[in-house]
Protein backbone atom coordinates (compact mmCIF):
# COMPACT_ATOMS: atom_id res chain seq x y z
CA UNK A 1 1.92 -4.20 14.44
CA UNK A 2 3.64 -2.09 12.11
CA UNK A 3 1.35 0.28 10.35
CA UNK A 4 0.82 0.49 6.75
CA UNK A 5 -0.43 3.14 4.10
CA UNK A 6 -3.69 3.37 3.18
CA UNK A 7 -4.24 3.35 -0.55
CA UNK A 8 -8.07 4.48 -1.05
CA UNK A 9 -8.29 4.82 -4.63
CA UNK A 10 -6.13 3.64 -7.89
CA UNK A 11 -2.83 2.34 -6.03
CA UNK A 12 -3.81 -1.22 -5.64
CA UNK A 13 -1.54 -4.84 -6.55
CA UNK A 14 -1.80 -6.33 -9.97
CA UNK A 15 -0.62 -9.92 -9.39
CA UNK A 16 2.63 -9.39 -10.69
CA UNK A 17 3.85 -7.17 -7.99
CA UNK A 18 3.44 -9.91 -5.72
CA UNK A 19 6.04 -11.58 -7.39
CA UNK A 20 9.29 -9.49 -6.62
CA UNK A 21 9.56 -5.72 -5.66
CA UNK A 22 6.56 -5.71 -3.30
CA UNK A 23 7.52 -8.46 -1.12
CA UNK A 24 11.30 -7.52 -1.41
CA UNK A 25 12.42 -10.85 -2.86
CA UNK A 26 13.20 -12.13 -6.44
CA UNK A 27 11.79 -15.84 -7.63
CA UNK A 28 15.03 -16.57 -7.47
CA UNK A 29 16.29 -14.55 -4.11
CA UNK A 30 19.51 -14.44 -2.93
CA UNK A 31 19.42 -17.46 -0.48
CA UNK A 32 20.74 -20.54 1.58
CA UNK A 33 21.09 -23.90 -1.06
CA UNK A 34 18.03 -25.69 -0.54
CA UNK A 35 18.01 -28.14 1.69
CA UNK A 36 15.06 -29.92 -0.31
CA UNK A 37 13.88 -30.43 -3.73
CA UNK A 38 10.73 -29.06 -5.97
CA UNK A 39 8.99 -32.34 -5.39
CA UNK A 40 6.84 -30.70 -2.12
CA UNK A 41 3.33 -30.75 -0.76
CA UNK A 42 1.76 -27.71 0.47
CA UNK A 43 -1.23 -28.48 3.12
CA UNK A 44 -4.04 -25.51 2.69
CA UNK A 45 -6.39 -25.49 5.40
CA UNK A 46 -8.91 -22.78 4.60
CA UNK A 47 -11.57 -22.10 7.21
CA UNK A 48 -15.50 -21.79 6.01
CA UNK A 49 -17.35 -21.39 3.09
CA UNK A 50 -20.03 -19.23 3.57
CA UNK A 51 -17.36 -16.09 2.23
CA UNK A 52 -16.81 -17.37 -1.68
CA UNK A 53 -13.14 -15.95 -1.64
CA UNK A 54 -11.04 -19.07 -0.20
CA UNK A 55 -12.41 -21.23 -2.83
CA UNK A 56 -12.42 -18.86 -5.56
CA UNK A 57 -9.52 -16.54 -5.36
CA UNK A 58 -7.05 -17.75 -2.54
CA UNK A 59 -6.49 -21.38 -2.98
CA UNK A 60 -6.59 -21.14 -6.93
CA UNK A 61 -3.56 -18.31 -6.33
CA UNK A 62 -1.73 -20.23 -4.15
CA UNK A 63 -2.03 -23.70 -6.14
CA UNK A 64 -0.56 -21.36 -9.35
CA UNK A 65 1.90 -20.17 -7.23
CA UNK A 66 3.30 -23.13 -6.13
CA UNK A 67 3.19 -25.03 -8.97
CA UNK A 68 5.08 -21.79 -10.71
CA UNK A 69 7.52 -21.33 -8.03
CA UNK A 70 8.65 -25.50 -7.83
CA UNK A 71 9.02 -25.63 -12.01
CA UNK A 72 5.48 -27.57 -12.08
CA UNK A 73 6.51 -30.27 -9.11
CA UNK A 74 4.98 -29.01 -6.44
CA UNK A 75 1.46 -29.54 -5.23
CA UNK A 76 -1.23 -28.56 -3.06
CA UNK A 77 -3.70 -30.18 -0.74
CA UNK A 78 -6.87 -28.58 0.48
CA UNK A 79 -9.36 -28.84 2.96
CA UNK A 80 -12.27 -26.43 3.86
CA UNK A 81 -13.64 -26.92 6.95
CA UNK A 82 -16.96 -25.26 6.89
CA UNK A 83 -16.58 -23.10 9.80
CA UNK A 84 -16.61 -26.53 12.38
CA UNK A 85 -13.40 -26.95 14.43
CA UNK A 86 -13.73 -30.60 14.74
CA UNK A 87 -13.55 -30.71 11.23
CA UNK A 88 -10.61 -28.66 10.80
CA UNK A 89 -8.31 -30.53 13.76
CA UNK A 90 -9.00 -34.13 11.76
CA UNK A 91 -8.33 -32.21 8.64
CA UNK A 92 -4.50 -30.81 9.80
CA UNK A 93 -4.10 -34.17 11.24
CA UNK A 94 -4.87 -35.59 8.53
CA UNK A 95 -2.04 -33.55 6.75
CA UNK A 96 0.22 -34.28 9.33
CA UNK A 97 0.28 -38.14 9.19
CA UNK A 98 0.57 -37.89 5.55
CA UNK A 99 3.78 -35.90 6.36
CA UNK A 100 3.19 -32.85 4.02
CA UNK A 101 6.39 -30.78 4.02
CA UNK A 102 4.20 -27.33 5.12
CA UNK A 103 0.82 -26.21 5.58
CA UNK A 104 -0.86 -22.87 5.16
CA UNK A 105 -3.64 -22.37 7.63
CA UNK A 106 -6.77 -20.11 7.98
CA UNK A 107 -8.02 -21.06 11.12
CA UNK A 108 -11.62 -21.69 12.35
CA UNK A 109 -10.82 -20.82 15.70
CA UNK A 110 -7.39 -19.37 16.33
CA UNK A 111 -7.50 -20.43 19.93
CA UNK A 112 -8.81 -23.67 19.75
CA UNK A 113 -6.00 -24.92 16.96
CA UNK A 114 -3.17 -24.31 18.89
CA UNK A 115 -2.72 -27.79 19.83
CA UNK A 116 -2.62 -28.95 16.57
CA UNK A 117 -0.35 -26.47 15.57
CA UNK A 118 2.09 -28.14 18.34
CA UNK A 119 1.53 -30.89 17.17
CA UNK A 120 2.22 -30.23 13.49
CA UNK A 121 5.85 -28.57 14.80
CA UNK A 122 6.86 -31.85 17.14
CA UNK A 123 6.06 -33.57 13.64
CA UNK A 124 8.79 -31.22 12.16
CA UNK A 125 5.83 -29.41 9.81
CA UNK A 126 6.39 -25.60 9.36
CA UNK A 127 2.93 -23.87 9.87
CA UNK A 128 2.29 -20.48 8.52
CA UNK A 129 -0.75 -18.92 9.56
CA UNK A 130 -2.77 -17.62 6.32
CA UNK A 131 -5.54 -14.75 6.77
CA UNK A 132 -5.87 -15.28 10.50
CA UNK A 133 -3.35 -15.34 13.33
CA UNK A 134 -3.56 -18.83 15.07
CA UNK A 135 -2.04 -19.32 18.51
CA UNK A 136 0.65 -21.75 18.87
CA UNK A 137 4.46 -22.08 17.49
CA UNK A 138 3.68 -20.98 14.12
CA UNK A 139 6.22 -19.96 12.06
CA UNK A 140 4.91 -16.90 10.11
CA UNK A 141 1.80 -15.17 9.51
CA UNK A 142 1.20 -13.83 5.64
CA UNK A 143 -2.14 -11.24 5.98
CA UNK A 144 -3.33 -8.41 5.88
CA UNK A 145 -3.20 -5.20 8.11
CA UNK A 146 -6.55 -5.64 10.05
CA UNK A 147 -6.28 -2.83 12.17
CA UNK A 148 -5.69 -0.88 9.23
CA UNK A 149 -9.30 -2.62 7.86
CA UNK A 150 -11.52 -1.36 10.55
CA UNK A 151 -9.87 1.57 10.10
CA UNK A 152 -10.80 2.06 6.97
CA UNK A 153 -14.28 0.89 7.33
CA UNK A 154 -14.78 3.04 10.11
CA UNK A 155 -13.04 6.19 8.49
CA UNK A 156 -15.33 5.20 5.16
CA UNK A 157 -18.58 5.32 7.22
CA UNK A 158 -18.11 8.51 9.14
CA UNK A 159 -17.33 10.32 5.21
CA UNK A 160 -20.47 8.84 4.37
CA UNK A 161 -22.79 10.07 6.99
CA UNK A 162 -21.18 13.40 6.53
CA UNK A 163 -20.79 15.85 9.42
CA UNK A 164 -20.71 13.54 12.48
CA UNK A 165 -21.89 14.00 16.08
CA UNK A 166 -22.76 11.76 19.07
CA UNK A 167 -26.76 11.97 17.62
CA UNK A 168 -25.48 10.01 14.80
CA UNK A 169 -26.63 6.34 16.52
CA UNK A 170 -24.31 3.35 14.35
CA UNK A 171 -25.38 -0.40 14.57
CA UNK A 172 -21.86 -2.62 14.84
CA UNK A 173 -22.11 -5.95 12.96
CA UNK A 174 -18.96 -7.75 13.95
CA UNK A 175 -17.35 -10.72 13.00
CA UNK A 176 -16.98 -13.89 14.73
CA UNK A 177 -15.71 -14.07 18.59
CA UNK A 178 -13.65 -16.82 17.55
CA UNK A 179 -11.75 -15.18 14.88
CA UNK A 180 -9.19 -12.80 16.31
CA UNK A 181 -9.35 -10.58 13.22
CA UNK A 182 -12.56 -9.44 13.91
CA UNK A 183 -11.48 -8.16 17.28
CA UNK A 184 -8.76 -6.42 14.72
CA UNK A 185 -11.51 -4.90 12.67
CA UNK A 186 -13.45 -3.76 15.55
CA UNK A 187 -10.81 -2.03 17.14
CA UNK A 188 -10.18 -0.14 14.26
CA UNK A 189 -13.36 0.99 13.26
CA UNK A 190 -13.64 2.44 17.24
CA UNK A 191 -10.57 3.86 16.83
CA UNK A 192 -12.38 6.17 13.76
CA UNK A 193 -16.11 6.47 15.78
CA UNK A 194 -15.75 6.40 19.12
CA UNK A 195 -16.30 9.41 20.31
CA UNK A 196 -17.96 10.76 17.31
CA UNK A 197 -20.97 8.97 16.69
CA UNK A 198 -23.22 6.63 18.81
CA UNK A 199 -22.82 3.32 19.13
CA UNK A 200 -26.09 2.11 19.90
CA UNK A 201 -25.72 -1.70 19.61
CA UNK A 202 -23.15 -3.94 18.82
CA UNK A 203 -22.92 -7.68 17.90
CA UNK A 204 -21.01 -10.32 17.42
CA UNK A 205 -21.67 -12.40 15.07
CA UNK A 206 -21.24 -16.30 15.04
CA UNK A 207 -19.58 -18.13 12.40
CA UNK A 208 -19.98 -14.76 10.31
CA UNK A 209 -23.10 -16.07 9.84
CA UNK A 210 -25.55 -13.72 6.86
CA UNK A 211 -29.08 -15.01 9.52
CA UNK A 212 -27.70 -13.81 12.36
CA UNK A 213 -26.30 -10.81 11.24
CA UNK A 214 -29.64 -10.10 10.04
CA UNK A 215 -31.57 -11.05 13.43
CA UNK A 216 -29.66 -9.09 14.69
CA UNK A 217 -29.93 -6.22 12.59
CA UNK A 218 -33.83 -6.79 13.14
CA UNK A 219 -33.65 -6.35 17.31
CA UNK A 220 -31.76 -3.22 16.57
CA UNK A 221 -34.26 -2.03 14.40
CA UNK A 222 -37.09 -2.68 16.58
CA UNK A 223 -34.84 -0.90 19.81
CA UNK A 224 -33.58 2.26 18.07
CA UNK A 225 -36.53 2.52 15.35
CA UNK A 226 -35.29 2.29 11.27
CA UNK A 227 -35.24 5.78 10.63
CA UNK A 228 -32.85 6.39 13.87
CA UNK A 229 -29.62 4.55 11.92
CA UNK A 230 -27.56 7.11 10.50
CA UNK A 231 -25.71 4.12 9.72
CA UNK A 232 -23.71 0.44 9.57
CA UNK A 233 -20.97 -1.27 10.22
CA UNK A 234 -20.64 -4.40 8.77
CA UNK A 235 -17.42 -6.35 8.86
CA UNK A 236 -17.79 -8.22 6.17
CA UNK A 237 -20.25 -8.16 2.63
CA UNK A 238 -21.88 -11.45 3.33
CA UNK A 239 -23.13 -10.40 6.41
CA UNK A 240 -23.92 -6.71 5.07
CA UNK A 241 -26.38 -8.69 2.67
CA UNK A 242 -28.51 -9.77 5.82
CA UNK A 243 -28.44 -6.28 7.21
CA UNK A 244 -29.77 -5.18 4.04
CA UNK A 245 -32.61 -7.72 4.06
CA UNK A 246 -33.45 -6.56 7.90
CA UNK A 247 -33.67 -3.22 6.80
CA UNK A 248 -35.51 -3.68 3.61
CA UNK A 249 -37.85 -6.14 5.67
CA UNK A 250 -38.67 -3.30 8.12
CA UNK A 251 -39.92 -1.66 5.06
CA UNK A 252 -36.76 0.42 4.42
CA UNK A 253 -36.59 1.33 0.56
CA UNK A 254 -33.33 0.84 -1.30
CA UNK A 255 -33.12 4.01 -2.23
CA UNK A 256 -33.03 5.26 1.62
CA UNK A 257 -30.89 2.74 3.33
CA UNK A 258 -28.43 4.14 6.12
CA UNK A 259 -24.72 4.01 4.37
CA UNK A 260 -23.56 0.06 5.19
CA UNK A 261 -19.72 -1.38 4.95
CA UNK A 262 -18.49 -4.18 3.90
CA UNK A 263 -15.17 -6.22 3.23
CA UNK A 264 -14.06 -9.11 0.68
CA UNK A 265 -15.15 -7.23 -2.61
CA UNK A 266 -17.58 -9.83 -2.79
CA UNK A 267 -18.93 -10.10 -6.49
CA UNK A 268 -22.53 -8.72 -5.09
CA UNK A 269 -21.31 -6.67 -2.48
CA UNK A 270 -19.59 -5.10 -5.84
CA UNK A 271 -22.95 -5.06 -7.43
CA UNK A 272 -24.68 -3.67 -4.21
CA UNK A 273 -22.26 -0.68 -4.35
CA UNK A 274 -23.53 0.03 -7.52
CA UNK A 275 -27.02 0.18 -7.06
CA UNK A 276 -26.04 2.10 -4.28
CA UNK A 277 -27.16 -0.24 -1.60
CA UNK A 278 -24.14 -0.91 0.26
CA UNK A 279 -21.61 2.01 0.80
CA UNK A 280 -18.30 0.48 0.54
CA UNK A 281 -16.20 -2.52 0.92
CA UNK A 282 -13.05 -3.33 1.89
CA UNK A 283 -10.88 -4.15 -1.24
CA UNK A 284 -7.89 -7.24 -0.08
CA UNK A 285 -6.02 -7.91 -2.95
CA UNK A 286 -6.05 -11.42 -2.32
CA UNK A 287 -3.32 -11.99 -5.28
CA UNK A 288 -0.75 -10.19 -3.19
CA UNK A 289 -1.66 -12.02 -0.05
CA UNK A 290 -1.78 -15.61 -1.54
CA UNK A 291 1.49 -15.63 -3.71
CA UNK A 292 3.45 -14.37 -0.75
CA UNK A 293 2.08 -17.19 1.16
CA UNK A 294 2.90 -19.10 -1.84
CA UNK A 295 6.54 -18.10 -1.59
CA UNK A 296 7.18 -17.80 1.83
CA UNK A 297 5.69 -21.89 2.22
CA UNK A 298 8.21 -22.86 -1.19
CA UNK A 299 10.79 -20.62 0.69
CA UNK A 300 10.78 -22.28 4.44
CA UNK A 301 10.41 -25.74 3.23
CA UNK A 302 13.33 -25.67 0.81
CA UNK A 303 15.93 -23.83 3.57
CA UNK A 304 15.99 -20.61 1.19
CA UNK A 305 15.95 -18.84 5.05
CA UNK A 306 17.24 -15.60 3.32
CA UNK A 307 14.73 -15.67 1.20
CA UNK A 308 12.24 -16.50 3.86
CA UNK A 309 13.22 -13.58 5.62
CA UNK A 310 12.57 -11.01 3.01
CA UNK A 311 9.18 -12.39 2.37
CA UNK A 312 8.39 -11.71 6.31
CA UNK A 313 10.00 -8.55 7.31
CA UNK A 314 7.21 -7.67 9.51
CA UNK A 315 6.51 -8.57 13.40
CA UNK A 316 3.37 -9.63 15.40
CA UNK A 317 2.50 -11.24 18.55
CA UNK A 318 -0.40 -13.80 19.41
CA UNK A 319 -1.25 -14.83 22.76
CA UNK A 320 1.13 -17.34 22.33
CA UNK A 321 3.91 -16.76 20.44
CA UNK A 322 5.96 -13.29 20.57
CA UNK A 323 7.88 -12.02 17.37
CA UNK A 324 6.47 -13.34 14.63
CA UNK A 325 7.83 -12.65 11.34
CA UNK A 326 4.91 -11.83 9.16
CA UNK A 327 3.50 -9.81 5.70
CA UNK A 328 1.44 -7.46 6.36
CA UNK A 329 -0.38 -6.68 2.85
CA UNK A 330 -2.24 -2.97 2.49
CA UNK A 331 -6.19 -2.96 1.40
CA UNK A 332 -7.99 -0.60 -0.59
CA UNK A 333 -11.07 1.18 0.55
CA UNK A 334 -13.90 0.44 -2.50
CA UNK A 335 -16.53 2.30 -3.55
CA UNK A 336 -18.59 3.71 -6.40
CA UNK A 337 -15.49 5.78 -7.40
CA UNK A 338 -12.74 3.17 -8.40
CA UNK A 339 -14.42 -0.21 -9.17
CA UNK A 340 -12.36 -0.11 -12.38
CA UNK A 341 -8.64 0.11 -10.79
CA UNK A 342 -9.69 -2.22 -7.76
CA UNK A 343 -11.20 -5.49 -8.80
CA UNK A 344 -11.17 -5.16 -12.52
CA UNK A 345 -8.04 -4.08 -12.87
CA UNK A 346 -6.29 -6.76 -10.86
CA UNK A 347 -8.37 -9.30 -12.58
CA UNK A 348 -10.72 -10.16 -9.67
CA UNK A 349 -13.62 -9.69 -11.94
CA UNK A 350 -14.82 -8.40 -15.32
CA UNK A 351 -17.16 -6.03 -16.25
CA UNK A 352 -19.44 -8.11 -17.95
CA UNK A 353 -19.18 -10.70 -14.25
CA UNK A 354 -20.23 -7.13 -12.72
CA UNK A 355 -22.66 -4.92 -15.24
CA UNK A 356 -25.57 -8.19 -15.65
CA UNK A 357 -28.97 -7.04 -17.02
CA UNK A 358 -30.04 -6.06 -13.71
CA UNK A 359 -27.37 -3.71 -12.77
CA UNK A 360 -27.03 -2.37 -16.73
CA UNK A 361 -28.88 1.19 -16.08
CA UNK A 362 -26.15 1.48 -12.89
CA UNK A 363 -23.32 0.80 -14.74
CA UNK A 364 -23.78 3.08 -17.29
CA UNK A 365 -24.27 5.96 -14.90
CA UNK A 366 -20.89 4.96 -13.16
CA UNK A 367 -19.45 4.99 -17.03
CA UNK A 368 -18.10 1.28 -16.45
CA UNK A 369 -19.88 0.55 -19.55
């Protein structure tokens, strides 16, 4: 997997970047004639929705993006299938016998799709993986670089806890087993603490589930004692809320809670870095990610195969498949420091969705208001 810059502070993606010289394309593009017209249907399977982002920020983007991209003709349908894989196989097949012309998919389990992905290609249905690499004969993968994740996370958490050394004992909270980008994220993050801090448990964490990342934050409390943790990875913000709870139930005060990461930008996790609860999150800017989908979906369905191509310069391989064109999108480590050229600045959130009563006092000492 071809690695990518990291951009820690103000370089991040407004939305209209996504649009031409970022992704190497024009709306137009110089490409094939189309072999079909701007009267398509784009399937979006999206995979749980415990994380708020796939309703909120990626399927709205990629509806927009669509409908801007096909003059207004083209639509969208989508199905969420709350983190059950049952629910997500009748979903796709769903989409299938209703012959949509290409579907976007997050998958629940990468693995355990594959069939369905076979059997959306003998039904002549291009399927670009979205978020999360699924096995089987997809035809592109549009995501970001989650290698590059972890590695920020883990990079993030060793600044944090300052001058580093194998006393330092970490608690991993990873992702899902059945999600192959949380293998991505964890592999990352070791790359930046192995061998420089302690891991003294690790978990993985079903369903990215908020409970069980916070059971499980309790057993590690109770086996390495609360004021052992010099600190926490989380791989997500939904599931560094339930560490947060674990630690303030073992009677951990805000104000002294080991540095914790994060990813999504999740509105609280936002507000969490303010109070100074959670150390950082991972920044995605999900408008880049979504309107490349967007046009790479518009792009393979109409026969624009230059186009296509431009969209997916990059390569990666799933158990499956080898050589996989793909677009690999950079993320933004977020803190304290650049709230305002991250999320507010790409229009994720405003400063009145972030600075509420509660978190007033913060926000003025940050000077966001």
């Amino acid at each position: 997997m071809r690695r990518i810059a990291i951009a820690v502070v103000a370089s991040t993606m407004s939305l209209s970047l996504a649009g031409c010289g970022m992704l190497g394309a024009s709306e137009g593009g110089v490409s094939a004639t189309p072999t079909r017209s701007d009267d398509i249907t784009v399937g979006v399977l999206m995979p749980e929705e415990t994380n708020t982002r796939y309703a909120e920020f990626d399927y709205p983007i990629i509806k927009r993006k669509v409908a801007e991209l096909t003059g207004g003709k083209g639509r969208t349908d989508y199905a969420n299938a709350a983190a059950s894989t049952k629910k997500q196989d009748t979903q796709m097949q769903r989409m299938i016998d209703d012959k949509v012309d290409v579907i976007l998919l997050d998958a629940v389990d990468a693995k355990a799709i594959a069939p369905m992905v076979q059997k959306a290609k003998d039904a002549d249905i291009p399927v670009i993986a979205y978020d999360r690499l699924a096995q089987g004969p997809i035809d592109a993968y549009v995501s970001f670089d989650n290698e590059l994740v972890g590695e920020v996370q883990g990079r993030s958490l060793a600044e944090a806890i300052g001058t580093v050394s194998l006393s330092d004992k970490i608690v991993m909270v990873n992702g899902s087993p059945t999600d192959p980008n949380a293998a991505q994220f964890k592999k990352g993050a070791l790359s930046e603490l192995s061998g420089r801090v302690t891991i003294a448990k690790s978990y993985d964490t079903d369903k990215w589930s908020p409970e069980v990342a916070e059971a499980n934050m309790a057993k590690a409390i109770d086996a390495i004692g609360k004021s052992n943790i010099a600190g926490v990875y989380s791989a997500n913000d939904a599931m560094a809320g339930g560490i947060i709870k674990a630690l303030e139930t073992a009677g951990v005060s805000a104000g002294n809670l080991p540095p914790i990461t994060g990813q999504d930008a999740e509105l609280s996790a936002v507000q969490r870095i303010i109070a100074g609860e959670q150390f950082m999150s991972v920044y995605k800017p999900y408008p880049a990610m979504a309107e490349a989908a967007a046009q790479a979906a518009v792009a393979k369905v109409q026969g624009r195969e230059l186009q296509f191509a431009a969209l997916t310069r990059d390569k990666v391989d799933s158990p499956t498949t080898k050589g996989i064109p793909a677009k690999l999108v950079t993320v933004v480590a977020l803190t304290k420091s650049n709230i305002k050229q991250t999320v507010v600045a790409d229009g994720i959130y405003k400063i009145s969705d972030i600075c509420t009563a509660k978190f007033k006092a913060d926000c003025q000492a940050l000077k966001l208001i």
